[in-house]
N, C-alpha and C. Protein backbone atom coordinates (compact mmCIF):
# COMPACT_ATOMS: atom_id res chain seq x y z
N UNK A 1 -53.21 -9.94 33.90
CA UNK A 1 -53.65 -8.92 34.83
C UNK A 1 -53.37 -9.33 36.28
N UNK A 2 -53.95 -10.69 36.48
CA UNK A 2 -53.48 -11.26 37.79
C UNK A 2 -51.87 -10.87 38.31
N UNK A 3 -51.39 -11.41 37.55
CA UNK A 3 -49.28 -11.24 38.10
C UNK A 3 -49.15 -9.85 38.02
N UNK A 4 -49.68 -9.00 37.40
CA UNK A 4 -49.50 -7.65 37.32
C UNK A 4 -49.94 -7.30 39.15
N UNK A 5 -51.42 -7.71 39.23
CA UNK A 5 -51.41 -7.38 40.95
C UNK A 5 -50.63 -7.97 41.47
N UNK A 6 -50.39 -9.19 41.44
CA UNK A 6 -49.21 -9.85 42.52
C UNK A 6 -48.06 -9.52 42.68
N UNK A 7 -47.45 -8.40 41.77
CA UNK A 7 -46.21 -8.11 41.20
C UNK A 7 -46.61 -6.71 41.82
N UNK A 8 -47.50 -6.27 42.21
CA UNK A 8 -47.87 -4.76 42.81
C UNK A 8 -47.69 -4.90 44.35
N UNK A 9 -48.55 -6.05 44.69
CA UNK A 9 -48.47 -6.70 46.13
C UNK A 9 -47.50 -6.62 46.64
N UNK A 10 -46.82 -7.15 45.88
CA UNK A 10 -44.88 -7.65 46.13
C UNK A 10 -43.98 -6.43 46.33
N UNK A 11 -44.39 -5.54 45.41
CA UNK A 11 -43.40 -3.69 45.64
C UNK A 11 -43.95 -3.30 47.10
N UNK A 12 -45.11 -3.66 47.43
CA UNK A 12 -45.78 -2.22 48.30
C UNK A 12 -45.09 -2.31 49.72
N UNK A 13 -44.58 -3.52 49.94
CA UNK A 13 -43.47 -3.57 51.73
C UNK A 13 -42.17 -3.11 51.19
N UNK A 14 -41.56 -3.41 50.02
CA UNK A 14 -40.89 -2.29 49.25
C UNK A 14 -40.88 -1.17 49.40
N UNK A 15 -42.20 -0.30 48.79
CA UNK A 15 -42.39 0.85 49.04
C UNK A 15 -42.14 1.44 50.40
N UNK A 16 -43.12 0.54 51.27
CA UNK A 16 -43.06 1.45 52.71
C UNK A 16 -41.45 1.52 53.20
N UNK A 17 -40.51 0.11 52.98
CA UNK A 17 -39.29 0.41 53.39
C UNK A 17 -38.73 1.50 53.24
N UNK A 18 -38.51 1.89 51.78
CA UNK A 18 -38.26 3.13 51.22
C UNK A 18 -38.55 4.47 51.50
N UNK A 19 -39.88 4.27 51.46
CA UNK A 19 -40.86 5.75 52.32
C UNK A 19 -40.45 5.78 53.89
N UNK A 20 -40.14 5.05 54.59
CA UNK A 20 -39.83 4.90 56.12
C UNK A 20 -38.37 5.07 56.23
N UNK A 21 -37.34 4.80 55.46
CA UNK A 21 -36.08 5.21 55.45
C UNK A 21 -35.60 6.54 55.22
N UNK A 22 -36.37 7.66 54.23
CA UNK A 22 -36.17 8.31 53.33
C UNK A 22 -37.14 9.33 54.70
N UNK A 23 -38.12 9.16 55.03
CA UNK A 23 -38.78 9.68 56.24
C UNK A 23 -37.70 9.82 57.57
N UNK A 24 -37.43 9.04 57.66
CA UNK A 24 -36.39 8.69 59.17
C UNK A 24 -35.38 9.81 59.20
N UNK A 25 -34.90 9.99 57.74
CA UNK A 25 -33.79 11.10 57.56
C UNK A 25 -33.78 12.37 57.19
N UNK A 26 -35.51 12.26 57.00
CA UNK A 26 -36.37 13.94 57.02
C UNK A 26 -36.56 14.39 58.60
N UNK A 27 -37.00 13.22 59.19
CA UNK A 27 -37.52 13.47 60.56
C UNK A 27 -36.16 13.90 61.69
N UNK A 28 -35.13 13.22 61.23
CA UNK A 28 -33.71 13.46 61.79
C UNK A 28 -33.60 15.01 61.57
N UNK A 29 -33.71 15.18 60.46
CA UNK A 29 -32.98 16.68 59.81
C UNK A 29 -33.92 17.41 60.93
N UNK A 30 -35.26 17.37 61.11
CA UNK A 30 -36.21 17.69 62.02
C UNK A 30 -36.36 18.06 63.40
N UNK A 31 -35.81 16.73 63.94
CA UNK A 31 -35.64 17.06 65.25
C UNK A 31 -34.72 15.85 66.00
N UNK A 32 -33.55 15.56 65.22
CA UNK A 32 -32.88 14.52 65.89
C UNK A 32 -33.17 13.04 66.00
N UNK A 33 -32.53 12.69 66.67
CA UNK A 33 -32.71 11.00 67.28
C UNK A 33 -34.13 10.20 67.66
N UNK A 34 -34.63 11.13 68.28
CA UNK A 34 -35.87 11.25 69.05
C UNK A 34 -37.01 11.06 67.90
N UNK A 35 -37.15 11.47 67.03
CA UNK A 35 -37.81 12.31 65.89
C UNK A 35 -38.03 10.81 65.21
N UNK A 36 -36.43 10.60 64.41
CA UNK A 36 -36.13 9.22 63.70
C UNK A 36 -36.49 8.32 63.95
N UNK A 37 -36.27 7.68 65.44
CA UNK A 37 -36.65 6.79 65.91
C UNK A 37 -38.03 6.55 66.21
N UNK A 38 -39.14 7.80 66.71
CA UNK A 38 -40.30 7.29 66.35
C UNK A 38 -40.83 7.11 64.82
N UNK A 39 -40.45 7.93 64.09
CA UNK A 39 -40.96 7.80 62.49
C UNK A 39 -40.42 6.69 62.09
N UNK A 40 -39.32 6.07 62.39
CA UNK A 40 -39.14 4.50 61.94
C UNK A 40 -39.51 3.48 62.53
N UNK A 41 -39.74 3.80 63.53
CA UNK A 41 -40.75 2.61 64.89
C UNK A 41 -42.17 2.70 64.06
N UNK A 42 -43.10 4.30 63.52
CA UNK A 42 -43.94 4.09 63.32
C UNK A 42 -44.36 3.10 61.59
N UNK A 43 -43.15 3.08 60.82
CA UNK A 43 -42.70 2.81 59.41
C UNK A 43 -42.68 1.51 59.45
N UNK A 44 -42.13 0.64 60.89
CA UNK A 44 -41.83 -0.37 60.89
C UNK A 44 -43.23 -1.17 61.40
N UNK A 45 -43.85 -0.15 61.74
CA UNK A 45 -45.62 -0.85 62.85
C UNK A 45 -46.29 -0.88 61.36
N UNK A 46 -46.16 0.10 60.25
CA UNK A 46 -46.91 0.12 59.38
C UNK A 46 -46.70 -1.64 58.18
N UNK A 47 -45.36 -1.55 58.21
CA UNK A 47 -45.18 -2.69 57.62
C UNK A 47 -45.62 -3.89 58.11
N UNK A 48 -45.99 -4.24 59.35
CA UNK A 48 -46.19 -5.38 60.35
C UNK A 48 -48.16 -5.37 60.35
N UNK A 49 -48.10 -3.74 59.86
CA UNK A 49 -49.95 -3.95 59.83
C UNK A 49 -50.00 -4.48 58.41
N UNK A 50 -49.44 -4.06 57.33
CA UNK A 50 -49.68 -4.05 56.30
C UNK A 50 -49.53 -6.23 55.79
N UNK A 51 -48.84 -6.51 56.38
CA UNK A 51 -48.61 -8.13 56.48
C UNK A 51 -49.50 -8.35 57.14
N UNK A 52 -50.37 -8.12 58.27
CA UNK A 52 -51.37 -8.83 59.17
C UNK A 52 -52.86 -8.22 58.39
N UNK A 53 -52.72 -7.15 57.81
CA UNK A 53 -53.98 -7.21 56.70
C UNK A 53 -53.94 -7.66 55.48
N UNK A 54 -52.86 -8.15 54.66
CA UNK A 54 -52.79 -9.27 53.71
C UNK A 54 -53.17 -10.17 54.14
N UNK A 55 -52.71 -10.70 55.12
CA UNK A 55 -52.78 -12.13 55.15
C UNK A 55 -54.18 -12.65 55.94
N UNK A 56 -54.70 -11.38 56.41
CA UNK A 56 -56.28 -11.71 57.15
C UNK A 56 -57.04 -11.76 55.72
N UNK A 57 -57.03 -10.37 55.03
CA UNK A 57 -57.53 -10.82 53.55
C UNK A 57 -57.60 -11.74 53.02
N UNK A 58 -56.58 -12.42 53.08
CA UNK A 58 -55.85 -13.69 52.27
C UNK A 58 -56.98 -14.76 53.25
N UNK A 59 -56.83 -14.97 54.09
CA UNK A 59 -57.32 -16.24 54.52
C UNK A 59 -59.37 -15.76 54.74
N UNK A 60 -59.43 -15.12 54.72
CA UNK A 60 -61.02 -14.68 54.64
C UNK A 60 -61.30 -15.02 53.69
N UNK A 61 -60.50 -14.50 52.41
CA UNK A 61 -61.06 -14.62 50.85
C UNK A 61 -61.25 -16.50 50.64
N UNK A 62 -59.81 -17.04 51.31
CA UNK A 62 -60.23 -18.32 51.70
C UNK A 62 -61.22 -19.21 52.23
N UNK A 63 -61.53 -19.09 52.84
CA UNK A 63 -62.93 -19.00 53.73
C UNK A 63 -64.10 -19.12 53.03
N UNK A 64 -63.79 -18.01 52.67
CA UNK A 64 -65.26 -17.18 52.08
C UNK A 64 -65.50 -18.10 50.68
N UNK A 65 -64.57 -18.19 49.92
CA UNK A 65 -64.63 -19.61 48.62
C UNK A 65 -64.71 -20.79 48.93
N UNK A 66 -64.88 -21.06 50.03
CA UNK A 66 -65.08 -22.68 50.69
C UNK A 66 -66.00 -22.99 50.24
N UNK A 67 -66.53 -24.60 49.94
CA UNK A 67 -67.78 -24.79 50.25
C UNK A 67 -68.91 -24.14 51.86
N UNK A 68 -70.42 -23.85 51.46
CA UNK A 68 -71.05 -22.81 51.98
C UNK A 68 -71.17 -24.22 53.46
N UNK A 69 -70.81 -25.37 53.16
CA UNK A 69 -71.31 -26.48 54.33
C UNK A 69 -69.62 -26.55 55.30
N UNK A 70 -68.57 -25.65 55.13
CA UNK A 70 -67.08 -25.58 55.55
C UNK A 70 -66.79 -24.12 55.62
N UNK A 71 -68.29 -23.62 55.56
CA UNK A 71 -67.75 -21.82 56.17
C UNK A 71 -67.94 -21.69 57.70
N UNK A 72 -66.99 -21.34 58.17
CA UNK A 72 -67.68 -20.71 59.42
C UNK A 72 -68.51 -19.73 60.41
N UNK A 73 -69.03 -19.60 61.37
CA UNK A 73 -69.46 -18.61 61.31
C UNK A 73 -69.51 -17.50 61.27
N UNK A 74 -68.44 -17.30 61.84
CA UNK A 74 -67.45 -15.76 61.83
C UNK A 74 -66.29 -15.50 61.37
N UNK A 75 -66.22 -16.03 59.81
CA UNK A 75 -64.92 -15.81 59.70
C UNK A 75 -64.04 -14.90 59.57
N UNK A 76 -62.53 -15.24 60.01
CA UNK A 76 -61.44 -14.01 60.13
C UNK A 76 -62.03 -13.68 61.55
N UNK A 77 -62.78 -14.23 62.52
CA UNK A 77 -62.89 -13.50 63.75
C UNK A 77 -61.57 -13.62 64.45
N UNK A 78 -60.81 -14.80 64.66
CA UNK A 78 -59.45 -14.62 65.10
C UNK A 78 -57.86 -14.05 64.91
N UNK A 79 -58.57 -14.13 63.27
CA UNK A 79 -57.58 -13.21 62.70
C UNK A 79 -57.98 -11.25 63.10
N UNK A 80 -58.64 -10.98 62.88
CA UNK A 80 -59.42 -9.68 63.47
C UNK A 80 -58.67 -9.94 64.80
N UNK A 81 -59.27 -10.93 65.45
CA UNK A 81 -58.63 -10.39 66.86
C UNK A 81 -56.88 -10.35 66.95
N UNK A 82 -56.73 -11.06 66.14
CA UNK A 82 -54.68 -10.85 66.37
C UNK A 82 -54.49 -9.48 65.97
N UNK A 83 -54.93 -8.99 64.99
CA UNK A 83 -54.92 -7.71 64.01
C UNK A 83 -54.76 -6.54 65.70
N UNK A 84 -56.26 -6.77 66.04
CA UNK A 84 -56.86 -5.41 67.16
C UNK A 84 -56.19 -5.60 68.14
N UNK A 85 -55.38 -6.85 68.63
CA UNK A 85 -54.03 -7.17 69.78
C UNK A 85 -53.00 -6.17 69.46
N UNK A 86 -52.63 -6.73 67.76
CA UNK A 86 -51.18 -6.06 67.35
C UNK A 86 -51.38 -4.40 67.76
N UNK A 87 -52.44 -4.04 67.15
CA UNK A 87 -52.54 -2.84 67.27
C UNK A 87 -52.54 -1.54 68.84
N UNK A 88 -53.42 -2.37 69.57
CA UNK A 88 -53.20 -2.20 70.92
C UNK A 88 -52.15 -2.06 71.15
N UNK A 89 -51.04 -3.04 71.29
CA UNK A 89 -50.21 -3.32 71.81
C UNK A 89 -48.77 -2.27 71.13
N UNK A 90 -48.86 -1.77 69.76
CA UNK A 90 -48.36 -0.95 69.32
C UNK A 90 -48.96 0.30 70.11
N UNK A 91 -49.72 0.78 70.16
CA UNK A 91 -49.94 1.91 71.04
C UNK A 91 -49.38 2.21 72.35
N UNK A 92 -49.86 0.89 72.77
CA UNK A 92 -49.45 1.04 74.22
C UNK A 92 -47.95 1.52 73.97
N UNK A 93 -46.74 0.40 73.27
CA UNK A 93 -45.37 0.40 73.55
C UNK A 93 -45.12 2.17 72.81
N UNK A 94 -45.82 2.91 71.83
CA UNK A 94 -45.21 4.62 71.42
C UNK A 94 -45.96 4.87 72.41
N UNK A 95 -47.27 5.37 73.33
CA UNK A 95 -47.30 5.93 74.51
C UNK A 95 -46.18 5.67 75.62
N UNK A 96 -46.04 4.31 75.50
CA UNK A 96 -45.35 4.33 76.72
C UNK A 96 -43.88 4.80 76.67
N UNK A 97 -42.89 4.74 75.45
CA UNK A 97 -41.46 4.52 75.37
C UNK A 97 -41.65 6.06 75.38
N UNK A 98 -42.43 7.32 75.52
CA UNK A 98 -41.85 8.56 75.04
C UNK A 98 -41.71 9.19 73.51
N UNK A 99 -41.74 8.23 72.54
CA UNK A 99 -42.30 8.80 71.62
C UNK A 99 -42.54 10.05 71.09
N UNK A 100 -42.49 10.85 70.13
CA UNK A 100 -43.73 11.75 69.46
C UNK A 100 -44.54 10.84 68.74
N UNK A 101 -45.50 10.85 69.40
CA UNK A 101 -46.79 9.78 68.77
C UNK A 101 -47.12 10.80 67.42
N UNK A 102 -47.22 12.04 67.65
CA UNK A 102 -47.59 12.43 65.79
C UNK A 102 -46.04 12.05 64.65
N UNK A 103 -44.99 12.28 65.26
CA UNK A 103 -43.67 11.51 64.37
C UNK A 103 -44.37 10.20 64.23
N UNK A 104 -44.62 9.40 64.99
CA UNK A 104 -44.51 7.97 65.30
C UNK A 104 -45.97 7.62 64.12
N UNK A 105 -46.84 8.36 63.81
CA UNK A 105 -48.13 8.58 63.16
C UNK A 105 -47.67 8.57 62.13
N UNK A 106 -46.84 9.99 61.76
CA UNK A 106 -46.73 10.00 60.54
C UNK A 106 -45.72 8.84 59.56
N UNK A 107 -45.24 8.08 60.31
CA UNK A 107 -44.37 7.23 60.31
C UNK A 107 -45.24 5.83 59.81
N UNK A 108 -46.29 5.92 60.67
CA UNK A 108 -47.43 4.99 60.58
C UNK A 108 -48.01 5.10 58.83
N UNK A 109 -48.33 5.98 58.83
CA UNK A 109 -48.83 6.66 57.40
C UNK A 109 -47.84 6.04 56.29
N UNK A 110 -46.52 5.31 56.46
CA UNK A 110 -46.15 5.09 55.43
C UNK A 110 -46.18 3.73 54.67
N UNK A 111 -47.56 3.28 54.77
CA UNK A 111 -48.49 1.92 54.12
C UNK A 111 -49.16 2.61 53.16
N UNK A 112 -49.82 3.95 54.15
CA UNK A 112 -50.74 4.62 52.71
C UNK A 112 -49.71 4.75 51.68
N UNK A 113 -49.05 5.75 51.84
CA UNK A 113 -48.38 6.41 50.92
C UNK A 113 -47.66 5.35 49.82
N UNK A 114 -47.37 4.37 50.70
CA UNK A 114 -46.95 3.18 49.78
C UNK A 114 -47.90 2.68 48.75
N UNK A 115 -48.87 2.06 49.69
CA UNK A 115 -50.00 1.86 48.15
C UNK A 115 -50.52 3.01 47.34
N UNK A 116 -50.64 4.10 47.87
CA UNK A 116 -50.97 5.47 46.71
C UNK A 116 -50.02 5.45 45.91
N UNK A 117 -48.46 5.21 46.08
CA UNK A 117 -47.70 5.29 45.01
C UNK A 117 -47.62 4.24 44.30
N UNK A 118 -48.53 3.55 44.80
CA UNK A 118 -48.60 1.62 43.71
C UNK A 118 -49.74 1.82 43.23
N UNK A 119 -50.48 2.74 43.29
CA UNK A 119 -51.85 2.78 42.59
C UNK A 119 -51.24 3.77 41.34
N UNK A 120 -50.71 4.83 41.60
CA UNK A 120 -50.60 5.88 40.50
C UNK A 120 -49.44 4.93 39.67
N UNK A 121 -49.16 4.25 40.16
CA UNK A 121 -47.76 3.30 39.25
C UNK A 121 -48.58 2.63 38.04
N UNK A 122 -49.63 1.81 39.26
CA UNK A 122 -50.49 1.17 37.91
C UNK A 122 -51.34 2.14 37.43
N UNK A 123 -51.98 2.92 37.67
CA UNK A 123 -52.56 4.09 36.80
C UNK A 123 -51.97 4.57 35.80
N UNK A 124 -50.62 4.81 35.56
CA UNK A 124 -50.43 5.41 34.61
C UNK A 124 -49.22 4.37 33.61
N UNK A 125 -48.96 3.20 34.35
CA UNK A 125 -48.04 2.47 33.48
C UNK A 125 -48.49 2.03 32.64
């Protein structure tokens, strides 16, 4: 069951590639250059969140199984804070470059859509 999730883990930056490529050339048909380029800016922010919330997971869950005399007090507080930087800092750069921040959104959206299609994968395989 374990490698089965790890082997799910492993598709889902997969997925979003796919969903963000396949998007880029809906959003083109849409409204051009302009369009593409935020829906793959936002495809590409999604993949970069989707690695910085694994791996905060990842090292919390760490943490958190430590001995209770090698936990800290807040753990994942620095990881949290790199997370709420990245994120900022993605905003700022689609406000600022001109953007369609709802292209650039829906673009964002393609982490969900990635794991919804890794959930119904394992749901019904």
């Amino acid at each position: 069951m374990e490698a089965d999730l790890d082997r799910g883990l492993a598709r889902v930056p997969l997925l979003i590639a796919a969903i963000g490529l396949v998007g880029a050339g809906v959003a083109w048909r849409m409204g051009g250059l302009p369009y593409a380029t935020a829906f793959l800016t936002g495809a590409v922010a999604a993949y970069f969140n989707f690695r910085l919330l694994e791996r905060f997971v990842g090292r919390l869950l760490e943490r958190m199984a430590a001995e209770p005399a090698n936990r800290p007090k807040a753990p994942g507080a620095r990881l949290f804070i790199q997370l709420a930087v990245f994120v900022l800092v993605a905003f700022v750069i689609i406000r600022l470059s001109g953007f369609n921040v709802v292209v650039a959104l829906c673009g964002f959206l393609a982490c969900p859509a990635a794991v919804t299609v890794e959930m119904l994968y394992q749901l019904f395989n």
